[in-house]
Protein backbone atom coordinates (compact mmCIF):
# COMPACT_ATOMS: atom_id res chain seq x y z
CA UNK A 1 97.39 75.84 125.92
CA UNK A 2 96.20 75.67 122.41
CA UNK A 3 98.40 77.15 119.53
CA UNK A 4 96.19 80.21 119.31
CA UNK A 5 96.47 80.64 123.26
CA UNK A 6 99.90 80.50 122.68
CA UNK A 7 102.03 83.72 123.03
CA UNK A 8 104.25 82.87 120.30
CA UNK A 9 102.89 80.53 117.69
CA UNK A 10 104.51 78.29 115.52
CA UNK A 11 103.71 76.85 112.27
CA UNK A 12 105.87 75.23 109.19
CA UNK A 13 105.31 74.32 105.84
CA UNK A 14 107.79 73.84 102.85
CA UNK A 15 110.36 74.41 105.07
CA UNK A 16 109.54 77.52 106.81
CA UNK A 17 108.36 77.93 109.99
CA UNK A 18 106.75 81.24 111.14
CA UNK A 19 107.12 82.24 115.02
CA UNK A 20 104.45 84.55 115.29
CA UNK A 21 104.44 87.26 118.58
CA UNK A 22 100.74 86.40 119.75
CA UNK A 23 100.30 88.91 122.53
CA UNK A 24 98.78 92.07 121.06
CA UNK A 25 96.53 92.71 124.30
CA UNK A 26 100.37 94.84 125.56
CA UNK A 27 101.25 95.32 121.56
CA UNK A 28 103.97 92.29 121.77
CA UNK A 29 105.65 93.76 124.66
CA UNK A 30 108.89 91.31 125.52
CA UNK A 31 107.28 89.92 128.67
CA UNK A 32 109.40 87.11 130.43
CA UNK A 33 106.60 84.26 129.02
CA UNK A 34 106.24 85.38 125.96
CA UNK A 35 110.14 85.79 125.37
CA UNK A 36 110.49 81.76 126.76
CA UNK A 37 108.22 80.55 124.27
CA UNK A 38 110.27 82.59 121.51
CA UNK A 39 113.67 80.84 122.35
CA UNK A 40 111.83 77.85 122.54
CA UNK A 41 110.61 77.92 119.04
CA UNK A 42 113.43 79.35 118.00
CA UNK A 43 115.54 76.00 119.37
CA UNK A 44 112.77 73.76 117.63
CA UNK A 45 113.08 75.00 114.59
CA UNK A 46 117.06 74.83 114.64
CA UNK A 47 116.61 71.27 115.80
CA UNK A 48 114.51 69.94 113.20
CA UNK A 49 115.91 69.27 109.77
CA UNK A 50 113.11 70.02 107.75
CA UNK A 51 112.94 73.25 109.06
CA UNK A 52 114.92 75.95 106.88
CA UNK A 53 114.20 79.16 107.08
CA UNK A 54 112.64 81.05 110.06
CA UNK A 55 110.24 83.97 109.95
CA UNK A 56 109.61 86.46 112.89
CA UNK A 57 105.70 87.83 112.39
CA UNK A 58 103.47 89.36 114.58
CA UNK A 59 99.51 89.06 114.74
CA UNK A 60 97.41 93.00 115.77
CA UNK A 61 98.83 95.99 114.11
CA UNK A 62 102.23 96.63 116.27
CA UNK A 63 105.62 94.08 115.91
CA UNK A 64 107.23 94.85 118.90
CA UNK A 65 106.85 97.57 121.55
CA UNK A 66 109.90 96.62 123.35
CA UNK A 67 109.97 95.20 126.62
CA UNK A 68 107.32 94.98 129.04
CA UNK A 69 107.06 98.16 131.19
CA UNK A 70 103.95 96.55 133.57
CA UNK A 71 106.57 93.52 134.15
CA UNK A 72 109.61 95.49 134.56
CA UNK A 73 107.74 97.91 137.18
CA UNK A 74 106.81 95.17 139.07
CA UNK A 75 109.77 93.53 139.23
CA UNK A 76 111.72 96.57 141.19
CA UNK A 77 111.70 95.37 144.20
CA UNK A 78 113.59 92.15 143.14
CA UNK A 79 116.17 94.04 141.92
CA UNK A 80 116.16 92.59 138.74
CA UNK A 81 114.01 93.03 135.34
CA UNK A 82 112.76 91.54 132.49
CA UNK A 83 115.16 93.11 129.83
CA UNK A 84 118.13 90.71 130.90
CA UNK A 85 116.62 87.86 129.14
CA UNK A 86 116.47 89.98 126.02
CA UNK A 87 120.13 89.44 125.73
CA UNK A 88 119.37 85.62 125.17
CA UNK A 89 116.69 86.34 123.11
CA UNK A 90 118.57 88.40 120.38
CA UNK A 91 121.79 85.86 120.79
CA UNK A 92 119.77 82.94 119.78
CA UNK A 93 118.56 84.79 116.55
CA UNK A 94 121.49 86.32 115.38
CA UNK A 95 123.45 83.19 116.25
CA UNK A 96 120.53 80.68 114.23
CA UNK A 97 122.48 78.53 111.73
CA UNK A 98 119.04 79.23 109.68
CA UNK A 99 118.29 82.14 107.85
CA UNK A 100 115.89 84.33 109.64
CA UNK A 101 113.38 86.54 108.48
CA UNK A 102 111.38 89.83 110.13
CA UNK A 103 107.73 90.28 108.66
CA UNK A 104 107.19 93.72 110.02
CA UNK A 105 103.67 95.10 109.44
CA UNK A 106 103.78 97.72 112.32
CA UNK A 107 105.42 100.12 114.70
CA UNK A 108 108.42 98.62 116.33
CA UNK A 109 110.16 100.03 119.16
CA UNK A 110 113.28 100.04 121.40
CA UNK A 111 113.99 96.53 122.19
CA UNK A 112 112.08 95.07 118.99
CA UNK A 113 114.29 96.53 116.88
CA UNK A 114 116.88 94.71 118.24
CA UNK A 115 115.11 91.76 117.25
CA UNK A 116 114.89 93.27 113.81
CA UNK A 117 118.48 93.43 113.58
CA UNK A 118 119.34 90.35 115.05
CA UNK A 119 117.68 88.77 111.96
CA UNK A 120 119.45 88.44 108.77
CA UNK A 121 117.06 89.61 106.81
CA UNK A 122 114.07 92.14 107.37
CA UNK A 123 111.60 93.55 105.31
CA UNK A 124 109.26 96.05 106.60
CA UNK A 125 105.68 98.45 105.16
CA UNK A 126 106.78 101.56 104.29
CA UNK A 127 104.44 103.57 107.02
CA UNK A 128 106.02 101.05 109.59
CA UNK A 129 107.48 103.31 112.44
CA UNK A 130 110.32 102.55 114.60
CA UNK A 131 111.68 104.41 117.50
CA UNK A 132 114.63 103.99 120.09
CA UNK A 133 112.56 105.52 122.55
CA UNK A 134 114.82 104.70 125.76
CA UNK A 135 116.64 108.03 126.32
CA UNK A 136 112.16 109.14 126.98
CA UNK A 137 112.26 106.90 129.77
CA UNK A 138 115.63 107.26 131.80
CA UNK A 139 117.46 104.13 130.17
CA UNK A 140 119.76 103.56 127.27
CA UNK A 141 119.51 100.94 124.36
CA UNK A 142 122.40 98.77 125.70
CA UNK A 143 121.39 95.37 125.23
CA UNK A 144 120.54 95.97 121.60
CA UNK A 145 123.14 97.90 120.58
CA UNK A 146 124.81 94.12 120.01
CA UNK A 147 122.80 93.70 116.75
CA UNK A 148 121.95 97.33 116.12
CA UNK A 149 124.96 98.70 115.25
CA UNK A 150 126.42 96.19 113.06
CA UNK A 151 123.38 97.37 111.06
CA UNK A 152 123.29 100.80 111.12
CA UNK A 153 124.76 103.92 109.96
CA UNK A 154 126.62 105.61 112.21
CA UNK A 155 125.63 109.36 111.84
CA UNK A 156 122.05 107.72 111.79
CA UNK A 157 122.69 105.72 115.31
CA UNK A 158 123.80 108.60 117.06
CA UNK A 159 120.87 110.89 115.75
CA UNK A 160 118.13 108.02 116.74
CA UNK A 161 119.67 106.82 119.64
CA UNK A 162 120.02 110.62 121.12
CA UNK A 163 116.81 111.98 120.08
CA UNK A 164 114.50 109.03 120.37
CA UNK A 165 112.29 110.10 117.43
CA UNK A 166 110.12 108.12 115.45
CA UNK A 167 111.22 107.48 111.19
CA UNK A 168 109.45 105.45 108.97
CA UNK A 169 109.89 102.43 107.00
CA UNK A 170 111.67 103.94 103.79
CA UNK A 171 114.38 105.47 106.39
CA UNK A 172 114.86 101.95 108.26
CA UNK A 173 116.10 100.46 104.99
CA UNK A 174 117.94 103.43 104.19
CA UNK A 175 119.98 103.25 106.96
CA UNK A 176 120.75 99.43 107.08
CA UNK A 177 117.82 98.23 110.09
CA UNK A 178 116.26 96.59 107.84
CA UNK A 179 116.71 95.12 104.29
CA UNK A 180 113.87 96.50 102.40
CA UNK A 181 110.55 98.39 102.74
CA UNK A 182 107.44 97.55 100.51
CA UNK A 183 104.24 98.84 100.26
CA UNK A 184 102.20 97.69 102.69
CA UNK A 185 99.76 94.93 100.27
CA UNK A 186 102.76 93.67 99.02
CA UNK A 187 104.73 92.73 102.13
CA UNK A 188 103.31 89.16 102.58
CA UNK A 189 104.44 88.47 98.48
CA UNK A 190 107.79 90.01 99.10
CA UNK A 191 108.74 87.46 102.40
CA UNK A 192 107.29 84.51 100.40
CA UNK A 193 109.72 85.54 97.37
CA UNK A 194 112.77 85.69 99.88
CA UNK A 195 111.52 82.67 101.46
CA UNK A 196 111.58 80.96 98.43
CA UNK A 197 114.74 82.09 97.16
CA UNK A 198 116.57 80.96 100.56
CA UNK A 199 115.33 77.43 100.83
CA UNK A 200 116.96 76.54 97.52
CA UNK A 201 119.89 76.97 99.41
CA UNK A 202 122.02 73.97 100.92
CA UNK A 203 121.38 73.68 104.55
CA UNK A 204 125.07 73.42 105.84
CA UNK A 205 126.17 76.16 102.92
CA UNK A 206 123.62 78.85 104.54
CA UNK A 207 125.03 77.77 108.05
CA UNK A 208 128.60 78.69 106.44
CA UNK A 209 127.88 81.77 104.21
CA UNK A 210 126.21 83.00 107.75
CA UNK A 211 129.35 82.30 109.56
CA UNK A 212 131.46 84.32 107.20
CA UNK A 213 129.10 87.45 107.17
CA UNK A 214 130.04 87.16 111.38
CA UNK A 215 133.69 86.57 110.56
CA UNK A 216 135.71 89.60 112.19
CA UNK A 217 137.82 91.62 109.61
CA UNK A 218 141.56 90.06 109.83
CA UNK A 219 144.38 91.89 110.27
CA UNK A 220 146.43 89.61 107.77
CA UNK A 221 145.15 89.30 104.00
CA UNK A 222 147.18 86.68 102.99
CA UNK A 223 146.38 84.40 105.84
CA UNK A 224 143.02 84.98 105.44
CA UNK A 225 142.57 84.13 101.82
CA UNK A 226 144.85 81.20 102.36
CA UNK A 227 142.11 80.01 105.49
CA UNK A 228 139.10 80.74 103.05
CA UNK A 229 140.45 78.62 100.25
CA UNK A 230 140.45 75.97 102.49
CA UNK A 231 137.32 76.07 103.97
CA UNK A 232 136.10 77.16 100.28
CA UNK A 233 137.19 73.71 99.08
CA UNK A 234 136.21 71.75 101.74
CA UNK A 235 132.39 72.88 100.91
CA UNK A 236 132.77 71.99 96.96
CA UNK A 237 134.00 68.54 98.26
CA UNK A 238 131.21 67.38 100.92
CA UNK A 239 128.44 65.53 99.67
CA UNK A 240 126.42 68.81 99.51
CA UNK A 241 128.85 70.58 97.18
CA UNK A 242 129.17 67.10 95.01
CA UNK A 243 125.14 66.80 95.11
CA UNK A 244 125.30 70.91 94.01
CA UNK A 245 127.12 70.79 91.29
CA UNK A 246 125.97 67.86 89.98
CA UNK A 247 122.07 69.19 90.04
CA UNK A 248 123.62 72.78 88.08
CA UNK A 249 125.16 70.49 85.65
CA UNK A 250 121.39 68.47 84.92
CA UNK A 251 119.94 71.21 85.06
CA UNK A 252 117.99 70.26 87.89
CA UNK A 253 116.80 71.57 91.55
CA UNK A 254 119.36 69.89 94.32
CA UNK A 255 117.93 67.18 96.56
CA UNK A 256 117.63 70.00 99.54
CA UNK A 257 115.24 72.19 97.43
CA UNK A 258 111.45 71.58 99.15
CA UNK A 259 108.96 70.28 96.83
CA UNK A 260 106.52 73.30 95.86
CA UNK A 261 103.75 71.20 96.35
């Protein structure tokens, strides 16, 4: 299979590799192959050092329609579907040491949103539509729910969730699914700038500052603060906080930053 076979391909440069949802034929339905080859790239890119940021795109004009009804229909009489490896799917984003970032050009629905969400950051076109259509079809949006509603508002959740109708790209960042909407010839230049803003950061200080935005809220302040100075100074005193500081003070980039050529 080459690349352009592939059902999710993969390419890197300057440190960011794009996983791109190749299957437009069923509009980048969450079939069981093509959701394989995600976590697979997804575990590559983790893996390799040079790799460090991660952006979800999509090639034809839709990101995500969700999972794949054609699969799941045939898979009734095995009792089991398709949508359970979702669950791994949208663990192994949210849970990516890396940064990750959604390029969405088009529509989105039901479970790709939860893919959406799962990533730390997502910017979207403004007439991109998005829809949690399962209430239409006799199901609920329970496996997503895990990285929706960390992200959304709630009067908003219960309004989309119930209703199933379709809002637009301005609304998604209004109410927290994604991080910003752009017009629609200026989404490529708007995931380069974040790109290029995020791999200036250390490697093992994204992995923490992405372990404190999961941190549960704790019950005692004082403890807390006391447990955050700690780990606070053990980052200024590894090699990457000494190498850190020491490129702010020469007024230089740090020896993580990628070379822009």
């Amino acid at each position: 299979m080459t690349s352009s076979d592939a059902l999710v391909r993969v390419a890197t440069a300057r440190g960011v590799t794009t996983l791109t949802l190749n299957s437009p034929h069923n509009r980048n339905a969450l079939s069981t192959p093509l959701m394989t080859q995600l976590l697979a790239g997804l575990a590559d890119a983790v893996a390799d050092d040079a790799v460090r940021v991660v952006v979800l795109d999509h090639t034809g004009p839709v990101f995500c329609s969700g999972a794949d009804l054609k699969e799941t229909a045939a898979a009734y009489a095995s009792g089991t579907v398709p949508a359970g490896m979702l669950g791994d799917v949208l663990a192994a984003v949210w849970e990516c040491p890396k940064p990750v970032v959604a390029r969405v050009a088009g529509p989105a629905r039901a479970g790709g949103l939860g893919v959406i969400a799962a990533a730390d950051l997502a910017l979207c076109a403004q007439e991109a539509t998005f829809a949690f259509t399962e209430v239409r079809i006799g199901v609920i949006p329970a496996v997503i729910s895990a990285t929706v509603l960390p992200r959304l508002a709630p009067r908003a959740a219960a309004e989309l969730y119930l209703t199933g109708d379709t809002f637009d790209g301005r609304r998604a960042a209004e109410i927290g699914l994604v991080t910003a909407a752009v017009p629609a010839d200026g989404l490529d230049a708007a995931v380069r700038r974040v790109c290029a803003s995020l791999v200036r950061g250390a490697p093992n200080a994204l992995a923490g500052a992405k372990g404190l935005l999961r941190r549960p809220q704790a019950s005692d302040l004082r403890a807390e603060i006391a447990e955050l100075a700690e780990l606070s100074t053990g980052y200024f005193l590894s090699a990457e906080g000494r190498e850190g500081v020491l490129a702010f003070r020469e007024k230089r980039d740090a020896s993580w930053v990628p070379p822009t050529s």
